[in-house]
N, C-alpha and C. Protein backbone atom coordinates (compact mmCIF):
# COMPACT_ATOMS: atom_id res chain seq x y z
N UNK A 1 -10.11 51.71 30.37
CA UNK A 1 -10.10 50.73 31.42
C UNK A 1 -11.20 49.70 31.19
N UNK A 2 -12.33 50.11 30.34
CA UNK A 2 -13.26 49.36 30.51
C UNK A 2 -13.32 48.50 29.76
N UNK A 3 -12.84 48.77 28.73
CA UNK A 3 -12.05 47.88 27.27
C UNK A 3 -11.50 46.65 27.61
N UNK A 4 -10.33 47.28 28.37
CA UNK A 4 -9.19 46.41 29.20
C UNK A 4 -10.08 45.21 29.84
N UNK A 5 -10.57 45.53 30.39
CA UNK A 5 -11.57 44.72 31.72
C UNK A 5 -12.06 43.78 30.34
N UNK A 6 -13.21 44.09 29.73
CA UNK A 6 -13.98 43.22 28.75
C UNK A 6 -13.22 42.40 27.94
N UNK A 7 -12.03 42.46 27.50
CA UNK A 7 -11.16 41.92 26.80
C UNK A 7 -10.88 40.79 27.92
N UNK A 8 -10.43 41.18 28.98
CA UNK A 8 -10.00 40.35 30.24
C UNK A 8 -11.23 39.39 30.53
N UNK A 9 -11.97 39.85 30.56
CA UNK A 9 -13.22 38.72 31.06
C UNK A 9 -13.94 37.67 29.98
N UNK A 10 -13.39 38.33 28.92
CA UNK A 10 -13.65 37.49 27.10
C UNK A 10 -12.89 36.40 27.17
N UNK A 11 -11.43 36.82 27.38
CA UNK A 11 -10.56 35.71 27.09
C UNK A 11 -10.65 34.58 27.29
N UNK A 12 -9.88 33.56 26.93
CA UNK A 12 -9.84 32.33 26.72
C UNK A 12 -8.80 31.47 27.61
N UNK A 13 -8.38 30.76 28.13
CA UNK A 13 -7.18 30.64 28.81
C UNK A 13 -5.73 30.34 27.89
N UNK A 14 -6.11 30.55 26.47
CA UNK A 14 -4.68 30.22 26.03
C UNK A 14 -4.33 31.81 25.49
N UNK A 15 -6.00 32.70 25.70
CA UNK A 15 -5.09 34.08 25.62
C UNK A 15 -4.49 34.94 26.37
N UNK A 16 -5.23 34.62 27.84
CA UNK A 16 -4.61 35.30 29.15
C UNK A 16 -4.18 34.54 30.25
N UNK A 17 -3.39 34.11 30.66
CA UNK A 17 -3.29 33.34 32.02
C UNK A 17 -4.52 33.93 33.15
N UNK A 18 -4.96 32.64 33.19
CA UNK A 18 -6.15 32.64 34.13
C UNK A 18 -5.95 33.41 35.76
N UNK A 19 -5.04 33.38 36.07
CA UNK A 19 -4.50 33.84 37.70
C UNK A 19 -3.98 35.33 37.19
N UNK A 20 -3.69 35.51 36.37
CA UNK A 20 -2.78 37.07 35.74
C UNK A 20 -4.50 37.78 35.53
N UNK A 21 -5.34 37.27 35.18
CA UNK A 21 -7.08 37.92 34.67
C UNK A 21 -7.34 38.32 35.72
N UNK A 22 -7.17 37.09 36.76
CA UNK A 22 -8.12 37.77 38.18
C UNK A 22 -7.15 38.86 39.32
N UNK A 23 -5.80 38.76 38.89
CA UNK A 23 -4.86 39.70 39.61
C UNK A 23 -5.56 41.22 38.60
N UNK A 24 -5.97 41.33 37.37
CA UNK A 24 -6.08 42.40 36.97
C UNK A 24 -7.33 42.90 37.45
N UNK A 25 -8.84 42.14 37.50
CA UNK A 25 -9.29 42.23 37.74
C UNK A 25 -9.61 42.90 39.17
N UNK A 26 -8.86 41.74 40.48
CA UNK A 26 -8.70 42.30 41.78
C UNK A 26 -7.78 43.86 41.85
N UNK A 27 -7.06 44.02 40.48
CA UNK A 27 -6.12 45.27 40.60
C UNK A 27 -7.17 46.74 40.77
N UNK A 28 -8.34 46.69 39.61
CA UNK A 28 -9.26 47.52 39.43
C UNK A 28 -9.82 47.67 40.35
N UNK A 29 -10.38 46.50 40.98
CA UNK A 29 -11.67 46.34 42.24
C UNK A 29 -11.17 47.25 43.78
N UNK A 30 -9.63 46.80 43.74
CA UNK A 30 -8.67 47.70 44.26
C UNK A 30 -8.38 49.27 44.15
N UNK A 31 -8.73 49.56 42.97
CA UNK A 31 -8.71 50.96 42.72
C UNK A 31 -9.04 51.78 42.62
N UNK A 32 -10.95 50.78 42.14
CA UNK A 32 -11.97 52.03 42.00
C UNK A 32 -12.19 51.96 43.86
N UNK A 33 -12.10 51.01 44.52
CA UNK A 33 -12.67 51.56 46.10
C UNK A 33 -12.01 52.81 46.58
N UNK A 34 -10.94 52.97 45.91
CA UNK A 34 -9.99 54.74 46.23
C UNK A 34 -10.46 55.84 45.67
N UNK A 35 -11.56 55.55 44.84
CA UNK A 35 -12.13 56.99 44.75
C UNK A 35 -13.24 57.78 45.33
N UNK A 36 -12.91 58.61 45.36
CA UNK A 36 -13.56 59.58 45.90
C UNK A 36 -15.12 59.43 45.76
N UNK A 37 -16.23 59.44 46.95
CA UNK A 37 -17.53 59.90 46.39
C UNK A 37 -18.01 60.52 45.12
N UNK A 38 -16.99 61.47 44.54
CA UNK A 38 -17.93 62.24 43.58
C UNK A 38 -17.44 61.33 42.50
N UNK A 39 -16.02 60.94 42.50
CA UNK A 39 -15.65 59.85 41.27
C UNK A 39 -16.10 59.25 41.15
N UNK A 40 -16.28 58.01 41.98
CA UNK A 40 -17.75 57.23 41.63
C UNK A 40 -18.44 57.38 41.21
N UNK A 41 -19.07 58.30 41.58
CA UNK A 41 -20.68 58.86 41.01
C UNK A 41 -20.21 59.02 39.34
N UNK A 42 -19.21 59.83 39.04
CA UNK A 42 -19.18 59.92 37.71
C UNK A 42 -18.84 58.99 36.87
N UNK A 43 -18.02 57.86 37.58
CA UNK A 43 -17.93 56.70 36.90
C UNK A 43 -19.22 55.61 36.78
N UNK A 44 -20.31 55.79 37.61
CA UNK A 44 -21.32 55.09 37.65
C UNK A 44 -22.30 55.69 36.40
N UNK A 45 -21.93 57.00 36.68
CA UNK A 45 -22.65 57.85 35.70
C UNK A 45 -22.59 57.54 33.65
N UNK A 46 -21.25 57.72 33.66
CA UNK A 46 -20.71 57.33 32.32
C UNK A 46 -20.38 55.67 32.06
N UNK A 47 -20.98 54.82 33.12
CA UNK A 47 -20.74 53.41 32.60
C UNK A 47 -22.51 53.18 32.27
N UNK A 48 -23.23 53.96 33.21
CA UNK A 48 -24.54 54.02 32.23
C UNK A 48 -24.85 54.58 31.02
N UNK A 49 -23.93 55.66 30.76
CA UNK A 49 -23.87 56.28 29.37
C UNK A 49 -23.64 55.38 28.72
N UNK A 50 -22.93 54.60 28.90
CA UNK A 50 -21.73 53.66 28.00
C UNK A 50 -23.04 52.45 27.75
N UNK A 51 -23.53 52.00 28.73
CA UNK A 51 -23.93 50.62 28.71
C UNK A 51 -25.95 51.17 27.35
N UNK A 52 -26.33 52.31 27.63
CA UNK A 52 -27.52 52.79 27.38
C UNK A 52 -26.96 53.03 25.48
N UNK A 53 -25.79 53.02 25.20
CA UNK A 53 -25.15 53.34 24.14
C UNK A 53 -24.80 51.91 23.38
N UNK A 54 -24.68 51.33 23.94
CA UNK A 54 -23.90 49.89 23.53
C UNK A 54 -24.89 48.91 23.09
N UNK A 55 -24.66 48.51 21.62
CA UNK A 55 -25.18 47.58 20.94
C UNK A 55 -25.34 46.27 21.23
N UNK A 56 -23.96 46.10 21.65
CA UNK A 56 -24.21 44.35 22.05
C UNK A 56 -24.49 43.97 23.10
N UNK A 57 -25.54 42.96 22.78
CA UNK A 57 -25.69 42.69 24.35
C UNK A 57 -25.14 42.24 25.50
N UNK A 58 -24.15 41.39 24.91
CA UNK A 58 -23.08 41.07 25.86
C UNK A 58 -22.16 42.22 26.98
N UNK A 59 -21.82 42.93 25.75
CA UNK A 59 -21.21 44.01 26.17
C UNK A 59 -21.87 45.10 27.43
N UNK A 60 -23.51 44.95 26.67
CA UNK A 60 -24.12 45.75 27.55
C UNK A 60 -24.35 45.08 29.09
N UNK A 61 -24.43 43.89 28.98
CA UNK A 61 -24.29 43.63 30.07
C UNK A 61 -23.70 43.76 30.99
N UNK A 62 -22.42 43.66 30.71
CA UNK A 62 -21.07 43.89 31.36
C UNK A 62 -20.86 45.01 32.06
N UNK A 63 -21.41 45.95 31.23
CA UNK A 63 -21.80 47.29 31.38
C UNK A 63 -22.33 47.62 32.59
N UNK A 64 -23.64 47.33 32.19
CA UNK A 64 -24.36 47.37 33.43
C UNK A 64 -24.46 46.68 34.85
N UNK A 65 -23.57 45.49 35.04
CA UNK A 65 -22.89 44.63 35.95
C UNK A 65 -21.77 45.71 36.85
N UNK A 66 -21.10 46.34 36.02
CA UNK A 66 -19.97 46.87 36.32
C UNK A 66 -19.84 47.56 37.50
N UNK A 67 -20.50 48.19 38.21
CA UNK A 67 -20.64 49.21 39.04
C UNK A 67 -20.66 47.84 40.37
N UNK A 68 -21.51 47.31 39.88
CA UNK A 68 -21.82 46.31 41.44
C UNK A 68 -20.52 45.00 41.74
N UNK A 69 -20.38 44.74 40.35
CA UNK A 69 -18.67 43.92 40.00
C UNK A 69 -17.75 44.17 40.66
N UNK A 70 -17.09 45.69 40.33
CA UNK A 70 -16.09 46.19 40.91
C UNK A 70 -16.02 47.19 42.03
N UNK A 71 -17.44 47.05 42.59
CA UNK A 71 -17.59 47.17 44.19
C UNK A 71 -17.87 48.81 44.09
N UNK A 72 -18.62 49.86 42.76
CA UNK A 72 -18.70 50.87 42.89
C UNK A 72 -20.45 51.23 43.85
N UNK A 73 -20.73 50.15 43.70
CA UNK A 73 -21.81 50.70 44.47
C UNK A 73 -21.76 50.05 46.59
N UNK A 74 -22.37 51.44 47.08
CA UNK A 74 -22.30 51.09 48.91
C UNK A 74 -22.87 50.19 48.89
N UNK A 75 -23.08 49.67 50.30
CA UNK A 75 -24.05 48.87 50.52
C UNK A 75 -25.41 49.65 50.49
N UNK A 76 -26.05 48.86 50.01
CA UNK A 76 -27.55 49.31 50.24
C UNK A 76 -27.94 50.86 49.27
N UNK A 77 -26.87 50.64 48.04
CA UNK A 77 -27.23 51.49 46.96
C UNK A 77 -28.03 50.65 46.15
């Protein structure tokens, strides 16, 4: 998924339709709010694995954006 996403937010507009990016985007943002407390946590968990692992910086950024991006963190986490 997270692949998916970075590829999506890379693109260019002659590689993804610009309105089709942010429907995918809003699709995720949509999906992770359905999980469960503990899912979260483990997805917050392993996107820090991921991001503490990751060479590029770009990437890492993204990384580490991610949780607050796609709305995994409460308010006032």
């Amino acid at each position: 998924m997270v692949d998916v996403l970075w590829f999506v937010e890379g693109s260019e507009d002659e590689q993804m339709d610009p309105d089709d990016a942010v429907k995918v985007m809003e699709g995720v943002a949509h999906l992770v709010s359905k999980l469960s407390g503990e899912q979260r946590n483990e997805l917050i968990e392993l996107l820090g694995t991921m991001a503490d692992a990751e060479s590029d910086p770009a990437r890492r950024e993204f990384l580490e954006g991610f949780s607050e991006g796609f709305g995994l963190l409460e308010d006032g986490a």
